[in-house]
Protein backbone atom coordinates (compact mmCIF):
# COMPACT_ATOMS: atom_id res chain seq x y z
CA UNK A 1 0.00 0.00 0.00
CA UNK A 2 1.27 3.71 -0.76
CA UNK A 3 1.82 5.98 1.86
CA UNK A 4 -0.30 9.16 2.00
CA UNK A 5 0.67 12.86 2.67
CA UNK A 6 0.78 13.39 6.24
CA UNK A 7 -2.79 15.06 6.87
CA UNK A 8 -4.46 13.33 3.19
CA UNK A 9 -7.38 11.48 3.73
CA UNK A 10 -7.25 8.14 2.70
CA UNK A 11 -9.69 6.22 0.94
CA UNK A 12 -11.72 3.32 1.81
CA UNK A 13 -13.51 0.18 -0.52
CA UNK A 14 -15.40 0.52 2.99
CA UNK A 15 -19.45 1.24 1.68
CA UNK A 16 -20.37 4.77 2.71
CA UNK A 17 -24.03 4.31 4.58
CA UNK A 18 -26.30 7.05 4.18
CA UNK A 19 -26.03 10.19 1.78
CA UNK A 20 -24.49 13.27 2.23
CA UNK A 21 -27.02 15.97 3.88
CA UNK A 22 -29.45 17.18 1.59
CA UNK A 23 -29.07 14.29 -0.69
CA UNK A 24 -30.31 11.24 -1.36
CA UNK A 25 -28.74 7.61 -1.48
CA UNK A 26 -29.85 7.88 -5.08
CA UNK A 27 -27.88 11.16 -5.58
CA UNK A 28 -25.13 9.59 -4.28
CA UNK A 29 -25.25 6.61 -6.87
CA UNK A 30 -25.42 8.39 -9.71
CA UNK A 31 -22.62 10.71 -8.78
CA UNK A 32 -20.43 7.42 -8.04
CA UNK A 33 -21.31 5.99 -11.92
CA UNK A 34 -20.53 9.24 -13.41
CA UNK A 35 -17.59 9.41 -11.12
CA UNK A 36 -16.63 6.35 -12.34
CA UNK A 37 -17.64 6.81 -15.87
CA UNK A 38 -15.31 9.91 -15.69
CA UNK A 39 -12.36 8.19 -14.65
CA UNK A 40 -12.94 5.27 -17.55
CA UNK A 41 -12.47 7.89 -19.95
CA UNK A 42 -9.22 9.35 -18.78
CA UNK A 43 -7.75 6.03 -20.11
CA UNK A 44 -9.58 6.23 -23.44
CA UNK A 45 -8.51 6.97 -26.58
CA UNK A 46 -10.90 9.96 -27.29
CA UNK A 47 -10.33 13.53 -29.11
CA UNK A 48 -10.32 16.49 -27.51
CA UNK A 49 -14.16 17.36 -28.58
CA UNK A 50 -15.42 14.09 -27.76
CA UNK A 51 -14.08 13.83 -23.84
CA UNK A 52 -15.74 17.23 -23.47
CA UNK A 53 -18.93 16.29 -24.57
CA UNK A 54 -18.43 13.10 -22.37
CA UNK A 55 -17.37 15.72 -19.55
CA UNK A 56 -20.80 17.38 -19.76
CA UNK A 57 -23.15 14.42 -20.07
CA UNK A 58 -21.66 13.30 -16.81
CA UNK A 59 -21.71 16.30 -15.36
CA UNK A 60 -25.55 16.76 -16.33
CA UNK A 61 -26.41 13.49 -14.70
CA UNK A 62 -24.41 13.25 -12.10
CA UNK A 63 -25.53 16.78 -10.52
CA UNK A 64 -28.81 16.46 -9.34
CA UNK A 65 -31.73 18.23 -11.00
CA UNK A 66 -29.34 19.21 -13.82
CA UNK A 67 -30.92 18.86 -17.03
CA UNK A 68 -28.60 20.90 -19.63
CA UNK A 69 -24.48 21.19 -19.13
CA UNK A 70 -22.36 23.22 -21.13
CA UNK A 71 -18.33 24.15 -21.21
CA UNK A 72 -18.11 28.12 -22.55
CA UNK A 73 -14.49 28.81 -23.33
CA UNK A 74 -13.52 32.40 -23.45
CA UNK A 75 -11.27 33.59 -25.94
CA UNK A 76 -10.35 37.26 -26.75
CA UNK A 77 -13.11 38.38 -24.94
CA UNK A 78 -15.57 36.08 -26.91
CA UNK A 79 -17.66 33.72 -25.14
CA UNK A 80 -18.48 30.32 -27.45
CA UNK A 81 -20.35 27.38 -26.45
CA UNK A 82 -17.73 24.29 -27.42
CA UNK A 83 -19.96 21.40 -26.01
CA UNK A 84 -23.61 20.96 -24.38
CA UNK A 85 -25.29 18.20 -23.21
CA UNK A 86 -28.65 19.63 -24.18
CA UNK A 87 -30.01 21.66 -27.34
CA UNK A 88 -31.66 24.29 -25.17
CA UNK A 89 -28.28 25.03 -23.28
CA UNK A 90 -26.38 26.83 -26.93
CA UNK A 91 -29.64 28.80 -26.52
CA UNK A 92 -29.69 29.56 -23.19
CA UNK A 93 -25.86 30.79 -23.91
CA UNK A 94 -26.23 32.26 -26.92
CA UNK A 95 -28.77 34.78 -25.27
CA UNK A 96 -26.25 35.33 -22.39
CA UNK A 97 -23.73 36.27 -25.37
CA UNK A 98 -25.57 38.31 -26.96
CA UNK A 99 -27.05 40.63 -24.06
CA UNK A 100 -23.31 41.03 -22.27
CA UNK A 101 -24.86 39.59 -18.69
CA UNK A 102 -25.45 36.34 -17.63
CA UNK A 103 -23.90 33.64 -14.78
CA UNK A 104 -21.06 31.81 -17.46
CA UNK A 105 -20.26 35.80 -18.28
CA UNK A 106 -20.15 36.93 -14.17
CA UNK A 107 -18.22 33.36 -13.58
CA UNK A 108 -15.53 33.81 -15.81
CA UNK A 109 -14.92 38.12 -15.49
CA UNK A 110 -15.47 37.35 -11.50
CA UNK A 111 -13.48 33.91 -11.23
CA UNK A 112 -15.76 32.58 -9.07
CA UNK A 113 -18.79 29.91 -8.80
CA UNK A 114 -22.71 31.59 -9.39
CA UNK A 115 -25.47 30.04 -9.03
CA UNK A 116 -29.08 31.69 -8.88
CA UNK A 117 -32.33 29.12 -7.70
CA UNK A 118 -34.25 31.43 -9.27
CA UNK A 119 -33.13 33.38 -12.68
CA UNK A 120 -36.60 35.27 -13.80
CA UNK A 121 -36.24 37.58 -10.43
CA UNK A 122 -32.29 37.38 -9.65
CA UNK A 123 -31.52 41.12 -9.78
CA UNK A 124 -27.96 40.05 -10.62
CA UNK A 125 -28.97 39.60 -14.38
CA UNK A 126 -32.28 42.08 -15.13
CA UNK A 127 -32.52 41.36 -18.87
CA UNK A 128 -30.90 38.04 -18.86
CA UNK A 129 -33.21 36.05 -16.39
CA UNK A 130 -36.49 36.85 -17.48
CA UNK A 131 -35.44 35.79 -21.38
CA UNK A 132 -34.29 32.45 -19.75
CA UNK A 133 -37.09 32.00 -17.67
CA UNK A 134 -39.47 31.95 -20.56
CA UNK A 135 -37.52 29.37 -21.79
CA UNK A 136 -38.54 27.42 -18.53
CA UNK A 137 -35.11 27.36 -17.49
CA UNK A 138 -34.74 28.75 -13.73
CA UNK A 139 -31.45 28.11 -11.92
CA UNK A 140 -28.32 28.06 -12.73
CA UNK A 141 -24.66 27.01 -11.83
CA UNK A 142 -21.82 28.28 -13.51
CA UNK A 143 -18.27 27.15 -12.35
CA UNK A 144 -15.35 29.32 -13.81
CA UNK A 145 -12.52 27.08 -15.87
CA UNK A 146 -9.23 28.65 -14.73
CA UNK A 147 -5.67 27.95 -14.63
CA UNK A 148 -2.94 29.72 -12.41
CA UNK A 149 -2.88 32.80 -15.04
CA UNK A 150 -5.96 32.61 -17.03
CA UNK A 151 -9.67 31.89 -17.23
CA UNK A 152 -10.55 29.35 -19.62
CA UNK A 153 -14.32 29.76 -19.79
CA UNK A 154 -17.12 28.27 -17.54
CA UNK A 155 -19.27 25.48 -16.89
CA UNK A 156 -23.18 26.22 -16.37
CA UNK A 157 -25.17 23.47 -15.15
CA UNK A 158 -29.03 24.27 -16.14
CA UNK A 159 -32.32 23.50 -14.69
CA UNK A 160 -35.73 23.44 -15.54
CA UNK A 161 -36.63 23.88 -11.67
């Protein structure tokens, strides 16, 4: 067996019983298969374009109540949608784009994590939420891609709910 860092957790084939607060034992199974999935396909053979898209369907199922994922990368100041795991999430971006505000947009100028439960009233983004929420789509979850120097783009994780 490999020794650990001092202070690293270590792991354990031991079952976990119960799910994390908030969560159900459900939740937790899916997040272990697309945990699982995930690592599978780090040992693939796959393009570029293809893990990504791989990278957002598990992402979409293994976040509960997700129902659209998509990876924005940012380059030169423009925002492009490379991969979604939904049709309705290139138009949920696109409108984001196109308006200048929106959660991938504050994610990626702010480096930091957004999320909004409830996008038609979230003050944050006046013109942007209510155009969404027409679209039925109501929260949000944007996670901001970044490396040491740079930010790369965003995730958003979309819901319906």
């Amino acid at each position: 067996m490999a020794e650990s860092a001092p202070g690293a957790s270590e792991s354990s084939d031991t079952p976990v019983s119960g799910a994390a607060p908030g969560r159900s034992p459900a939740d937790d199974a899916d997040l272990r298969e697309s945990l699982a999935g995930l690592s599978r396909l780090a040992s693939g053979r796959l393009d570029l374009p293809a893990l990504l898209v791989h990278v957002a369907d598990f992402a979409a199922h293994a976040i509960p109540g997700a129902d659209g994922v998509g990876l924005t990368l940012v380059e030169d100041g423009r925002a492009d949608t490379i991969v979604s795991s939904a049709a309705f999430v290139r138009t949920v971006d696109a409108i984001q784009y196109r308006i200048g505000e929106g959660p991938c947009i504050t994610a990626a100028a702010e480096r930091r994590t957004v999320r909004s439960a409830s996008l038609g009233k979230d003050p944050s983004w006046p013109r942007f939420g209510p155009r969404v929420g027409r679209l039925g789509v109501h929260s949000v979850l944007s996670l901001p891609l970044l490396t040491d120097d740079r930010v790369l783009g965003a995730m958003n994780v979309y819901a319906h709910a």
